[in-house]
N, C-alpha and C. Protein backbone atom coordinates (compact mmCIF):
# COMPACT_ATOMS: atom_id res chain seq x y z
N UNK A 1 -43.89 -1.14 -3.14
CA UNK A 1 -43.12 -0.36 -2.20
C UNK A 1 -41.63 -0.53 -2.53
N UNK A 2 -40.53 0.43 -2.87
CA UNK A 2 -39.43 0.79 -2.99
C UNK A 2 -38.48 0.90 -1.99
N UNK A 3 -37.15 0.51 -2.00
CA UNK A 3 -36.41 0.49 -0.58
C UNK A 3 -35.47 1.69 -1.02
N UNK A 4 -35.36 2.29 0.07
CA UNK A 4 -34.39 3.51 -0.64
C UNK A 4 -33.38 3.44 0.45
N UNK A 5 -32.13 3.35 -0.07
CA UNK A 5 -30.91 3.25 0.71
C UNK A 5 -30.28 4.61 0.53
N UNK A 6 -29.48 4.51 1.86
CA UNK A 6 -28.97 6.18 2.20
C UNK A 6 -27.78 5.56 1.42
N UNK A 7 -26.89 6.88 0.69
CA UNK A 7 -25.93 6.52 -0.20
C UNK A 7 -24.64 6.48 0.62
N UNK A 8 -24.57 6.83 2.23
CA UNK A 8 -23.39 6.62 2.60
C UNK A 8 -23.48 5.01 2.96
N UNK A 9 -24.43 4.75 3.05
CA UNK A 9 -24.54 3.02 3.58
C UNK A 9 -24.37 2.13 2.31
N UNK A 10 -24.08 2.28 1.16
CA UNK A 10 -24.12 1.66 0.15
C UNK A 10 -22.65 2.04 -0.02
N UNK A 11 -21.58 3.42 0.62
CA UNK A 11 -20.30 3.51 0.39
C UNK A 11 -19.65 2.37 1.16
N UNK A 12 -20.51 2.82 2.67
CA UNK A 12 -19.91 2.00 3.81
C UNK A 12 -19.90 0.35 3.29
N UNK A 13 -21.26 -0.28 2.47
CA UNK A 13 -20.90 -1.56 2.08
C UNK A 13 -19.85 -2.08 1.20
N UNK A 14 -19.88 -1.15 0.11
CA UNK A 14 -18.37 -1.31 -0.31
C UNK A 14 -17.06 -1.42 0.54
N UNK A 15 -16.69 -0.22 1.10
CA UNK A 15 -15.35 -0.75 1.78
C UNK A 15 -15.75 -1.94 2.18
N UNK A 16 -16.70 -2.44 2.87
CA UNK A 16 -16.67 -3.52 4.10
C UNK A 16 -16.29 -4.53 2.95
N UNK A 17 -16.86 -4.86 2.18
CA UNK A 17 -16.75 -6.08 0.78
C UNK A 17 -15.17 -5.98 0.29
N UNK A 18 -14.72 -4.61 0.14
CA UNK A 18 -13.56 -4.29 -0.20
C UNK A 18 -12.48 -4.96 0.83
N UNK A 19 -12.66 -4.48 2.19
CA UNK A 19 -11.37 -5.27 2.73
C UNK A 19 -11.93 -6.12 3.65
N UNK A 20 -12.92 -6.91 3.38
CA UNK A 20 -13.29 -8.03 4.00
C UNK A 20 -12.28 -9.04 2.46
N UNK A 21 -12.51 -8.46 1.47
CA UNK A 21 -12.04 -9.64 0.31
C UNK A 21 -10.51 -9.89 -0.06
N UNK A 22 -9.99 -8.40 0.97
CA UNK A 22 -8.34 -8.09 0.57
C UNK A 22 -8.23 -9.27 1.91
N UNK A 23 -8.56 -9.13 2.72
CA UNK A 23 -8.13 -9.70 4.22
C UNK A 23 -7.65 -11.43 4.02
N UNK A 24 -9.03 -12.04 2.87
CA UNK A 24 -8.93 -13.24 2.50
C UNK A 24 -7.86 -13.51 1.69
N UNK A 25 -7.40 -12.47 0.62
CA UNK A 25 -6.80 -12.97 0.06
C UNK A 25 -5.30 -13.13 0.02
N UNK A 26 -4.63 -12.37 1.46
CA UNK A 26 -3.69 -12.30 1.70
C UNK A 26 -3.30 -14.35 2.71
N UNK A 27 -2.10 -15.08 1.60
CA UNK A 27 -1.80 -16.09 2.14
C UNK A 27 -0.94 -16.20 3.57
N UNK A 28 -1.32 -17.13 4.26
CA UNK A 28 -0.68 -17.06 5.32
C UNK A 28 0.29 -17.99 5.32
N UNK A 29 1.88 -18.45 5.13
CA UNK A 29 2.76 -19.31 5.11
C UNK A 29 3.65 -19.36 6.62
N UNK A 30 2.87 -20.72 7.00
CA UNK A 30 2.84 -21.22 8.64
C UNK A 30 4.37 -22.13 8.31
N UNK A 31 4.98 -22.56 6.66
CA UNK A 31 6.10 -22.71 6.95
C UNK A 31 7.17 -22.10 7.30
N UNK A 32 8.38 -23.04 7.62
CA UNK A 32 9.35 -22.52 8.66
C UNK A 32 10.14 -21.41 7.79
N UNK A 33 10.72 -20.55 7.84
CA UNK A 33 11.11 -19.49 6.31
C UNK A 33 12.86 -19.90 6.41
N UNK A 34 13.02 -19.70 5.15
CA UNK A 34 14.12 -20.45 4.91
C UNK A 34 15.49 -19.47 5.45
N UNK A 35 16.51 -20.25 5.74
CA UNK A 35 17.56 -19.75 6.99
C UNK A 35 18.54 -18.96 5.45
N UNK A 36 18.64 -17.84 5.73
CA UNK A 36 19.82 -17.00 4.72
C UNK A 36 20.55 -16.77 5.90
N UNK A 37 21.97 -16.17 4.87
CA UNK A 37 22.84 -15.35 5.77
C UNK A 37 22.72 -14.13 5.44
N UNK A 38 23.26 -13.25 6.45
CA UNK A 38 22.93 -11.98 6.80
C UNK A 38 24.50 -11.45 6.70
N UNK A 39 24.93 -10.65 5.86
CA UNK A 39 26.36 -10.33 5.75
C UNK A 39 26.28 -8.77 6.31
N UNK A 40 26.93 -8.07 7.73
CA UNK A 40 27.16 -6.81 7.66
C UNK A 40 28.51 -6.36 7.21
N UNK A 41 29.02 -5.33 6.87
CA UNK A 41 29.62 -4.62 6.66
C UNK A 41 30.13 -3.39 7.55
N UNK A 42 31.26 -3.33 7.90
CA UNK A 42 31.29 -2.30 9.59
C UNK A 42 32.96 -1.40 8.77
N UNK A 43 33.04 -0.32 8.97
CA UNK A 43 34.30 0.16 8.75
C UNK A 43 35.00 1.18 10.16
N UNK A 44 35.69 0.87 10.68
CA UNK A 44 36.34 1.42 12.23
C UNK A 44 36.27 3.11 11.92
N UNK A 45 35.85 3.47 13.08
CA UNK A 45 35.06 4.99 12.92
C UNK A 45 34.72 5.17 14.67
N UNK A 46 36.24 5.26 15.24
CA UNK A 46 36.10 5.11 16.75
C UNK A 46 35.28 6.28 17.13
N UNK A 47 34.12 6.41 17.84
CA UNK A 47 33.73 5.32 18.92
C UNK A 47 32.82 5.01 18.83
N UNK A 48 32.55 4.95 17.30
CA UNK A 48 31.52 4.24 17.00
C UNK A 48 31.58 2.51 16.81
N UNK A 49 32.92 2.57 16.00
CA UNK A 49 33.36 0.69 15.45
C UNK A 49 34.91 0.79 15.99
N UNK A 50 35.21 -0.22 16.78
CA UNK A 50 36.43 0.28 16.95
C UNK A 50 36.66 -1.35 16.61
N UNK A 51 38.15 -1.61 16.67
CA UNK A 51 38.58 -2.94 16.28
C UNK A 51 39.68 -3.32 16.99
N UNK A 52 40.25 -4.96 17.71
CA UNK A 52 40.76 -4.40 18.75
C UNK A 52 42.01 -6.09 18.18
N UNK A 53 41.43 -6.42 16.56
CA UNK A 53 42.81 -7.40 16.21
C UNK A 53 41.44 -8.60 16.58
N UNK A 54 40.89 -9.12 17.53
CA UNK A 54 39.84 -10.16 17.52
C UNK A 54 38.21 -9.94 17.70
N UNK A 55 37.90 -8.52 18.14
CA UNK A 55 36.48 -8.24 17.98
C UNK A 55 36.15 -7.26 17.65
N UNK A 56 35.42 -7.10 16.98
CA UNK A 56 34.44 -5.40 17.06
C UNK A 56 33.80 -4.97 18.41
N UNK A 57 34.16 -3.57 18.63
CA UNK A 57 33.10 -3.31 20.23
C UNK A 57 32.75 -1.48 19.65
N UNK A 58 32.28 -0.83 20.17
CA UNK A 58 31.66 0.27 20.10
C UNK A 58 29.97 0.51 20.31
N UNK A 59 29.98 1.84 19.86
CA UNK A 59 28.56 2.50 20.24
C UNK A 59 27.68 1.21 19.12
N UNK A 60 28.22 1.75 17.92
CA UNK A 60 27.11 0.69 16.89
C UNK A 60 26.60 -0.47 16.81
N UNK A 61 28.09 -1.11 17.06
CA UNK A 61 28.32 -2.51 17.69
C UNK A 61 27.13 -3.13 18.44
N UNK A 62 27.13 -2.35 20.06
CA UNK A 62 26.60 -2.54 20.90
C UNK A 62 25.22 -2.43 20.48
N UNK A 63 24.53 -1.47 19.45
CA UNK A 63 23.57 -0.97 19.62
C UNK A 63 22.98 -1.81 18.04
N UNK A 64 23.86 -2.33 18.02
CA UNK A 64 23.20 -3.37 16.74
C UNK A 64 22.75 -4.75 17.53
């Protein structure tokens, strides 16, 4: 006696093998990530960046 599999169930096992094996192989790094600096760049473009001699304030500003 012969088992005959429907051919979408033999597609469907693939994907499942497929990203059951991607899922594993993606590492998970539970260390702490290392501290960079972050440099922006802003050029005064009132009222968006305005500049006032000691701070930046505006729309962007704010909305950054």
């Amino acid at each position: 006696m012969t088992l005959k599999l429907n051919p979408l169930f033999g597609l469907f096992l693939l994907i499942l093998l497929t990203l059951t094996s991607l899922s594993q192989a993606q590492e998970v790094n539970l260390a702490a990530p290392e501290q960079t600096v972050l440099r922006i760049g802003v050029k005064e473009a009132p009222p968006f960046v305005m500049y006032d001699g000691t701070e930046y304030s505006g729309l962007s500003i704010d909305l950054w």
